[in-house]
Protein backbone atom coordinates (compact mmCIF):
# COMPACT_ATOMS: atom_id res chain seq x y z
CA UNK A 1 -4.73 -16.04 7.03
CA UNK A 2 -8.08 -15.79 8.15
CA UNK A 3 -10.06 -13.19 10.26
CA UNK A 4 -13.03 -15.88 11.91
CA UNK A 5 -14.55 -13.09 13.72
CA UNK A 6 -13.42 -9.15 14.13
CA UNK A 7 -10.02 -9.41 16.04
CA UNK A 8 -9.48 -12.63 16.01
CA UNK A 9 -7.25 -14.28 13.68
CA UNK A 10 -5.63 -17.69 12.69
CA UNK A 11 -3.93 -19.46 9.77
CA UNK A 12 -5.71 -22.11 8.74
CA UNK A 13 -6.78 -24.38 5.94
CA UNK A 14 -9.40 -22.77 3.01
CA UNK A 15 -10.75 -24.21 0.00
CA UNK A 16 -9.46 -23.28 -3.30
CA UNK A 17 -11.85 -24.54 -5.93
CA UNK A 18 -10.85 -24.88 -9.86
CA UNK A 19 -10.55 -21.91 -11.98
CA UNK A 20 -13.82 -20.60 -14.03
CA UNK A 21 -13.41 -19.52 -17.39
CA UNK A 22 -10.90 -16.24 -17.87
CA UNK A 23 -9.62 -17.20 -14.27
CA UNK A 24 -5.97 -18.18 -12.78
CA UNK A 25 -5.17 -20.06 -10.24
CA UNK A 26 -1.74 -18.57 -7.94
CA UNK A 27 0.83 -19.76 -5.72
CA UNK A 28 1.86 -16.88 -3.29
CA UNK A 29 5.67 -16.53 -3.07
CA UNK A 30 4.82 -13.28 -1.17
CA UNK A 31 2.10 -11.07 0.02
CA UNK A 32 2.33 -7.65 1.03
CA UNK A 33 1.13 -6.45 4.37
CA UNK A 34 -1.42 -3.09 4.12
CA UNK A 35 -0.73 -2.24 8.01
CA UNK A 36 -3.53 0.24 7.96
CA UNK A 37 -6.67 -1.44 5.85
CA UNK A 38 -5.49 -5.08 6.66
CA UNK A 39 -5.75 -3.77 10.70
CA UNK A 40 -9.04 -2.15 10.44
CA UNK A 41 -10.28 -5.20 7.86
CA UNK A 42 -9.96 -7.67 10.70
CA UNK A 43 -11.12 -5.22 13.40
CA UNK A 44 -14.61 -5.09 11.21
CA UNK A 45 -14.10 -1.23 10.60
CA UNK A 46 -13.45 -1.47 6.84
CA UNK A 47 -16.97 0.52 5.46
CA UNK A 48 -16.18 0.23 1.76
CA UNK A 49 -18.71 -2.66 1.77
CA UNK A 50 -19.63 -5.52 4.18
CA UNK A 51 -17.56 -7.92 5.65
CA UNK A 52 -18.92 -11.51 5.71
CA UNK A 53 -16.96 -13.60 8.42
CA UNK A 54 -14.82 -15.64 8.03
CA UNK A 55 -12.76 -13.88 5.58
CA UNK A 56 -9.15 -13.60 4.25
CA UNK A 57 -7.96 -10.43 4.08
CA UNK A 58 -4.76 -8.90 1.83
CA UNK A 59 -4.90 -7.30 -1.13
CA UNK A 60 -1.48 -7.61 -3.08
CA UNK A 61 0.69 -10.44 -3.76
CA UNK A 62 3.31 -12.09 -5.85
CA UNK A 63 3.48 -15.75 -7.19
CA UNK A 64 3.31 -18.42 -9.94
CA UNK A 65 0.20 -19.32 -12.03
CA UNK A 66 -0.30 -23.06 -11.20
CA UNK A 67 -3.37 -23.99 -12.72
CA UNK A 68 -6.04 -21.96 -15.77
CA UNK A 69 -9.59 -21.69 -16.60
CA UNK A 70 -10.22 -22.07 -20.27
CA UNK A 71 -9.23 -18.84 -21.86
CA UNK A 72 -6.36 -18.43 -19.87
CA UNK A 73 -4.10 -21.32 -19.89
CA UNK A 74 -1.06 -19.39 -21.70
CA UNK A 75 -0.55 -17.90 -18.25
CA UNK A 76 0.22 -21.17 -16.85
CA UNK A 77 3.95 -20.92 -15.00
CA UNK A 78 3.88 -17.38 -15.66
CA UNK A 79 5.26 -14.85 -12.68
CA UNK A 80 2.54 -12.04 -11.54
CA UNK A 81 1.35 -9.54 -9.18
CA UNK A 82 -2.24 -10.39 -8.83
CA UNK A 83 -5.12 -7.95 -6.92
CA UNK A 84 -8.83 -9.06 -5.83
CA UNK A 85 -8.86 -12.82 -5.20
CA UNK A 86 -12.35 -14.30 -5.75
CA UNK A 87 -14.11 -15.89 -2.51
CA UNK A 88 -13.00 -19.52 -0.97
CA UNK A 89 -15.47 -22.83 -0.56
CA UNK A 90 -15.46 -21.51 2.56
CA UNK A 91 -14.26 -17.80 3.18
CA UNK A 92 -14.62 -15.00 1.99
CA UNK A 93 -12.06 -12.53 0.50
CA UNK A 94 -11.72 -9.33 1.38
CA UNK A 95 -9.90 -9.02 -0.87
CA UNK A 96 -8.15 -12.54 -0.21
CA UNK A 97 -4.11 -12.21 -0.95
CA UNK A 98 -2.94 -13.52 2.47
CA UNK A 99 -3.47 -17.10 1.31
CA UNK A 100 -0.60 -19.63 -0.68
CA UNK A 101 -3.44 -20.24 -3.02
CA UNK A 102 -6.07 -18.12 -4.69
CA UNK A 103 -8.14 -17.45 -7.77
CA UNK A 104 -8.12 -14.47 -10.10
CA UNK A 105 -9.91 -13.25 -12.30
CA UNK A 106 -7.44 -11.90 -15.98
CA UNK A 107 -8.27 -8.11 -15.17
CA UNK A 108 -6.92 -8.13 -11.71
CA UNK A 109 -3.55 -10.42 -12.76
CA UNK A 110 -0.28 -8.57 -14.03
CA UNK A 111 2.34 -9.79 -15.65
CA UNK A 112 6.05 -9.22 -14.58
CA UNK A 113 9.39 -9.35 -16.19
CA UNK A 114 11.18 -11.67 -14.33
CA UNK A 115 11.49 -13.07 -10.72
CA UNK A 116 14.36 -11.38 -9.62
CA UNK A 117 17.41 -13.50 -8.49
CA UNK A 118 18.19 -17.40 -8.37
CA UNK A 119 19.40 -20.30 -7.38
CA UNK A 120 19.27 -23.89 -8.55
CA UNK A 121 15.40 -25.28 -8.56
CA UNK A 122 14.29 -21.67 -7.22
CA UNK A 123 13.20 -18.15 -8.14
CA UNK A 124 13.05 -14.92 -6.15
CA UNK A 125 10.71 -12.01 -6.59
CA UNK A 126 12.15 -8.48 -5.38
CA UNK A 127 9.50 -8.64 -1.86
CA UNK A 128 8.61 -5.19 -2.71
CA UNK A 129 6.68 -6.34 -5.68
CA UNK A 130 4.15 -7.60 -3.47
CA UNK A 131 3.61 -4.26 -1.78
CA UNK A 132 2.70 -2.69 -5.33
CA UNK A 133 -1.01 -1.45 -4.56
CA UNK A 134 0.61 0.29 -1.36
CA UNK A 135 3.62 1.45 -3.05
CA UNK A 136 1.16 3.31 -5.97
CA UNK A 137 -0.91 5.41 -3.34
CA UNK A 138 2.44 7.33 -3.01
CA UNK A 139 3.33 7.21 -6.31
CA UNK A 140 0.20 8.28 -7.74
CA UNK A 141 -0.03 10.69 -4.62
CA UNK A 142 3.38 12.51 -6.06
CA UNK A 143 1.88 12.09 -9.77
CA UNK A 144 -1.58 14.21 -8.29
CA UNK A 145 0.63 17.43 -7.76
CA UNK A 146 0.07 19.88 -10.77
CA UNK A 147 3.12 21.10 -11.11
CA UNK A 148 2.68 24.56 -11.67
CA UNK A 149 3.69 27.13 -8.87
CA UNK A 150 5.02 23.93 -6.59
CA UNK A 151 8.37 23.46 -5.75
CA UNK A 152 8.41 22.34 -2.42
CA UNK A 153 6.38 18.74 -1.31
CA UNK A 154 5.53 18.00 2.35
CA UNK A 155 4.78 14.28 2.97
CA UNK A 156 2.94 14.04 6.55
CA UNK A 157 3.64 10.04 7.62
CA UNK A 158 6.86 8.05 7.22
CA UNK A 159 4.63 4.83 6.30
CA UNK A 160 4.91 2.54 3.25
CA UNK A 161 2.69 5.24 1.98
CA UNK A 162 4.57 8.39 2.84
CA UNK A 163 8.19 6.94 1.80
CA UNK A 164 6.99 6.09 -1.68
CA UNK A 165 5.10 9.37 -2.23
CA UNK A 166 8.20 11.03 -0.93
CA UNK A 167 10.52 9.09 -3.02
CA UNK A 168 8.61 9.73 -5.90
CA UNK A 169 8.09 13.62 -5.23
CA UNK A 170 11.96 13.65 -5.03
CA UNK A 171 12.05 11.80 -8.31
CA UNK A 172 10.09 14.34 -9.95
CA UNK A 173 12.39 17.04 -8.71
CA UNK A 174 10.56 18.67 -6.03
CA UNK A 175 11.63 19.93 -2.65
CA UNK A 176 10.50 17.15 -0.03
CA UNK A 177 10.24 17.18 3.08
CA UNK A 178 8.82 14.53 5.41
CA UNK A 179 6.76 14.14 8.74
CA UNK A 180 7.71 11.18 11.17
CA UNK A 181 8.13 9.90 14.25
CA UNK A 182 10.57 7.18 13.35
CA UNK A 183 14.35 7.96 12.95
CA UNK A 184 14.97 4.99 10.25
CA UNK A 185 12.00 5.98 8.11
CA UNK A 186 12.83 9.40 8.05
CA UNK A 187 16.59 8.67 7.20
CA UNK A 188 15.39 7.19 4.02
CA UNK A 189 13.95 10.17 3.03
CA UNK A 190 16.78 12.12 4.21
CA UNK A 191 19.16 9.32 2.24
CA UNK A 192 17.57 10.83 -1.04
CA UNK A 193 18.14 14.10 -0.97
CA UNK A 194 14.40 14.87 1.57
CA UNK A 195 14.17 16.66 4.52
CA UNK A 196 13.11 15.35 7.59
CA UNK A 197 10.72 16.98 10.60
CA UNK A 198 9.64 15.40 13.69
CA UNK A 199 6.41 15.30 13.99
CA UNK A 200 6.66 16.92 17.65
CA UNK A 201 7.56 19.98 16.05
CA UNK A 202 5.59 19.53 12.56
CA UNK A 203 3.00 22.23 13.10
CA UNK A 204 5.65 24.98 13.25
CA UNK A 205 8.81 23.12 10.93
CA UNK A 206 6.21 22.64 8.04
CA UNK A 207 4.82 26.00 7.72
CA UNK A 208 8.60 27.26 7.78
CA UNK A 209 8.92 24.62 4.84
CA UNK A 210 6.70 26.64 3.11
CA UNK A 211 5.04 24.05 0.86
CA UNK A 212 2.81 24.52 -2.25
CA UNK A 213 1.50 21.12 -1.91
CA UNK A 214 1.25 18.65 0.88
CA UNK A 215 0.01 14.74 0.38
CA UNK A 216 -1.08 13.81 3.68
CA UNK A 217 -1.38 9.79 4.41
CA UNK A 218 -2.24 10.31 7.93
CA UNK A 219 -5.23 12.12 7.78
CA UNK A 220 -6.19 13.29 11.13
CA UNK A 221 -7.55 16.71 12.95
CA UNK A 222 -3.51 17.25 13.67
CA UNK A 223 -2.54 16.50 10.01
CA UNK A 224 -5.31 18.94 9.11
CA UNK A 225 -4.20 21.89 10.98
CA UNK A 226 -0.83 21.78 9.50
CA UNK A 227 -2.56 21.95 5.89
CA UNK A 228 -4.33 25.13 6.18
CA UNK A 229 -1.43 27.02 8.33
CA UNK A 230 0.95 25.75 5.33
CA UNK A 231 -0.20 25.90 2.55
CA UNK A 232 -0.92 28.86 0.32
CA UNK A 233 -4.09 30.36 -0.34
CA UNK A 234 -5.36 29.91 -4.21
CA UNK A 235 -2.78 28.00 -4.87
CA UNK A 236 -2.01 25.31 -1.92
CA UNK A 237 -2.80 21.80 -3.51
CA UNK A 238 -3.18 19.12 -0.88
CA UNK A 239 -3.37 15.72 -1.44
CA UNK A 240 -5.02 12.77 0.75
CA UNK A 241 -4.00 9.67 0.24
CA UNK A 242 -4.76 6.18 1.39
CA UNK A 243 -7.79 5.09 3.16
CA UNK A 244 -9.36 6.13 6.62
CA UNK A 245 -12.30 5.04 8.48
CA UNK A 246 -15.23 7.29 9.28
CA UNK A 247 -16.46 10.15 7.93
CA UNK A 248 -14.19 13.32 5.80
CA UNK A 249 -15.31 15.59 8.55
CA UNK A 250 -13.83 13.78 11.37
CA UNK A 251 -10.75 15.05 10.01
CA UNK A 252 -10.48 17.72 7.37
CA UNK A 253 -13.01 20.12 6.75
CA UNK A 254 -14.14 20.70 3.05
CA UNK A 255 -15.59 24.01 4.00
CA UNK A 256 -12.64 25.42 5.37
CA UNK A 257 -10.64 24.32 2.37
CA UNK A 258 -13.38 25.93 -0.05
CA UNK A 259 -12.44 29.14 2.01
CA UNK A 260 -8.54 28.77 1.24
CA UNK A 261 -9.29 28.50 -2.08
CA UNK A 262 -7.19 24.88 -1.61
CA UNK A 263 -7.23 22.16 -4.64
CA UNK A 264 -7.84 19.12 -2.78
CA UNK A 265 -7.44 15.63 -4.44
CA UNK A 266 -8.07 12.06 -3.24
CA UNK A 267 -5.44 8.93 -3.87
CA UNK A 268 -6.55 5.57 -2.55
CA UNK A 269 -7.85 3.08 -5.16
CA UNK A 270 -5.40 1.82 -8.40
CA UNK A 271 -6.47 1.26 -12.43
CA UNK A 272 -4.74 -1.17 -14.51
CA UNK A 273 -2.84 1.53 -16.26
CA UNK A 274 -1.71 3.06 -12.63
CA UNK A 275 -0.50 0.12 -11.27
CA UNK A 276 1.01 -1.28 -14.07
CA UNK A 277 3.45 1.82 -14.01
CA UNK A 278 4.06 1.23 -10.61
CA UNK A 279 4.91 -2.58 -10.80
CA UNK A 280 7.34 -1.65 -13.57
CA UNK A 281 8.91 1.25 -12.06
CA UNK A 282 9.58 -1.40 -9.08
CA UNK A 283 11.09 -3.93 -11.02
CA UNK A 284 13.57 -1.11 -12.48
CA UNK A 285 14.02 0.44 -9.12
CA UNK A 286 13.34 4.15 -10.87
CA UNK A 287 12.44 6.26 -8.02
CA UNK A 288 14.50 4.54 -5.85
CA UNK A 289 12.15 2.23 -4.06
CA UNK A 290 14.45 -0.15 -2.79
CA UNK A 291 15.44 2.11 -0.77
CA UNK A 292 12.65 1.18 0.87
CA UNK A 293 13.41 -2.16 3.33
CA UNK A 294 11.03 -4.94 3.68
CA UNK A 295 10.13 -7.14 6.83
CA UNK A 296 9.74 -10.59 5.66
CA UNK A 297 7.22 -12.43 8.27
CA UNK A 298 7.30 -16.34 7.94
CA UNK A 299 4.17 -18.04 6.82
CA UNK A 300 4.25 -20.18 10.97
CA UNK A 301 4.39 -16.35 12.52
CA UNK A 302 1.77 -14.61 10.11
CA UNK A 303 -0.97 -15.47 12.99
CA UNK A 304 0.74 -13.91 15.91
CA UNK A 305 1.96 -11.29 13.43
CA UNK A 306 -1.56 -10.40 12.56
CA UNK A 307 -2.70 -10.59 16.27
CA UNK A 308 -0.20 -7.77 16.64
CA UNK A 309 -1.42 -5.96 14.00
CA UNK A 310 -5.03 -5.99 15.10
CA UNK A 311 -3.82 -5.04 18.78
CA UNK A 312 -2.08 -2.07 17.41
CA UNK A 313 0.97 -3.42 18.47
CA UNK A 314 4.06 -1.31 15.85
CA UNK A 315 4.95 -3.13 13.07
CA UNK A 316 7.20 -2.80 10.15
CA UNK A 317 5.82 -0.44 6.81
CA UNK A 318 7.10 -2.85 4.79
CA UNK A 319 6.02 -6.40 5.83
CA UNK A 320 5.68 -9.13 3.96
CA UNK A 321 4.09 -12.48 4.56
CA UNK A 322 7.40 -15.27 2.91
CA UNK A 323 4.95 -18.12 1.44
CA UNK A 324 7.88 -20.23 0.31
CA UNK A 325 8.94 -20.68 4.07
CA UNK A 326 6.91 -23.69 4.79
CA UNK A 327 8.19 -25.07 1.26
């Protein structure tokens, strides 16, 4: 998948070169869709550094080491999640998962268990594995909370984001509650024991929630509002999570939290320890991710799928770009 200019993207043909020293070579099975970063990567608006067109965008997939750089060649056949691709002969990645092939460096590559299911010739991966990055935002957002003096969670966005912090918080044995717009997201939250609120009303049903914390994956001048008339002074903990273009101010005032006395923390990036936890709590389904459905977008429809998603046309949370379709 590659963005040739902002807006405008294609699949087409890269060049995968061998792998240096300490580096892997992967086959995607899948890759997992960010619907937020991957849109504003190929509109250009990404600021945490500079894009160089053309690039491939995608962050997170699943596959088969096919080929090693001397150091690594034990990993040869082995199943992984693998983060950070390095650049093509002849794009750039940013950060370069939406492509069958790329090449990794041993720090961003993760070994998994087992490719879940099979069939004669053929091995599966549970599709959500290739959403892991996404999935830890939430579940690191839920992990953020300290626990003391909270026993009630609202999650503000019924995202990829939102469900897994909510899933998580729920997990943990909070009271959840969780702001949406979209009946079947919401009745996943509701399906494990959450509560659900429209956002219409979310202003008003929130602050009768009466949370102690609230991890916000929205992140907005709306979303804002309903964190200071919620939340407790002193002791209110909120907690952003995910990434947003432009600047804190545009939508949450640290001021104004300094005032409320509010602990505010900040979930967006992953360590190896993180997502590691994350990746293994998927492949045991602990919090109850697969709860969680996936959208699996064939490798011939990833270009008009990505058109759609740079138009801001809705699209599934969960999406994931099926490699093995073409195969």
């Amino acid at each position: 998948m590659v963005i040739t200019a902002p807006g405008v993207a294609e699949l087409a043909q890269v060049t995968v070169t061998a792998p240096d020293p300490g580096e892997v070579t992967v086959r995607a099975e899948f890759s997992g869709v960010s619907t937020g970063t991957d849109r504003w990567t190929a509109q250009g608006r990404f600021d945490w550094g500079t894009a160089r067109f053309p690039l491939v965008p995608g962050y997170q997939k699943v596959g088969f080491v096919v080929d090693a750089g001397e150091g690594a060649e034990d990993w040869v056949g082995r199943a992984v999640f693998v983060a950070s691709a390095h650049d093509f002969g002849d794009a750039a990645a940013q950060s370069g998962g939406h492509a069958e092939y790329s090449n990794h460096r041993l720090e961003h590559v993760y070994a998994l268990r087992q490719a879940q299911g099979s069939e004669p010739g053929r091995r599966f991966f549970d599709p959500r594995l290739s959403l892991g990055i996404s999935i830890q935002v939430g579940y690191n957002a839920a992990h953020r909370i300290q626990p003391a003096r909270v026993r009630r969670v609202a999650v503000i966005g019924d995202g990829i984001i939102g469900l897994s912090a909510a899933l998580t918080a729920v997990g943990l044995g909070y009271q959840v509650a969780v702001v949406g717009r979209h009946e079947d997201r919401l009745a996943i939250a509701t399906g494990a024991g959450g509560i659900a609120i429209d956002s219409a009303s979310a202003r008003q049903d929130v602050r009768a929630f009466t949370p102690e914390a609230i991890i916000d994956t929205i992140q907005s001048a709306e979303s804002f509002a309903i964190v200071i008339d919620s939340l407790p002074r002193d002791y209110g903990q909120v907690v952003y999570s995910g990434f947003t273009p432009g600047m804190p101010d545009a939508w949450a005032s640290m001021t104004v939290l300094q005032q409320h006395s509010i602990t505010a923390h900040f979930q967006s990036g992953w360590t190896r320890e993180r997502l590691t936890r994350v990746l293994d709590a998927i492949e045991r389904d602990e919090p109850g991710f697969s709860r969680i459905p996936t959208a699996e977008v064939e490798v011939d429809q990833a270009g008009a799928f990505f058109t759609d998603l740079i138009g801001g046309v809705p699209v599934p949370p969960a999406s994931v770009i099926n490699w093995r379709s073409e195969r």
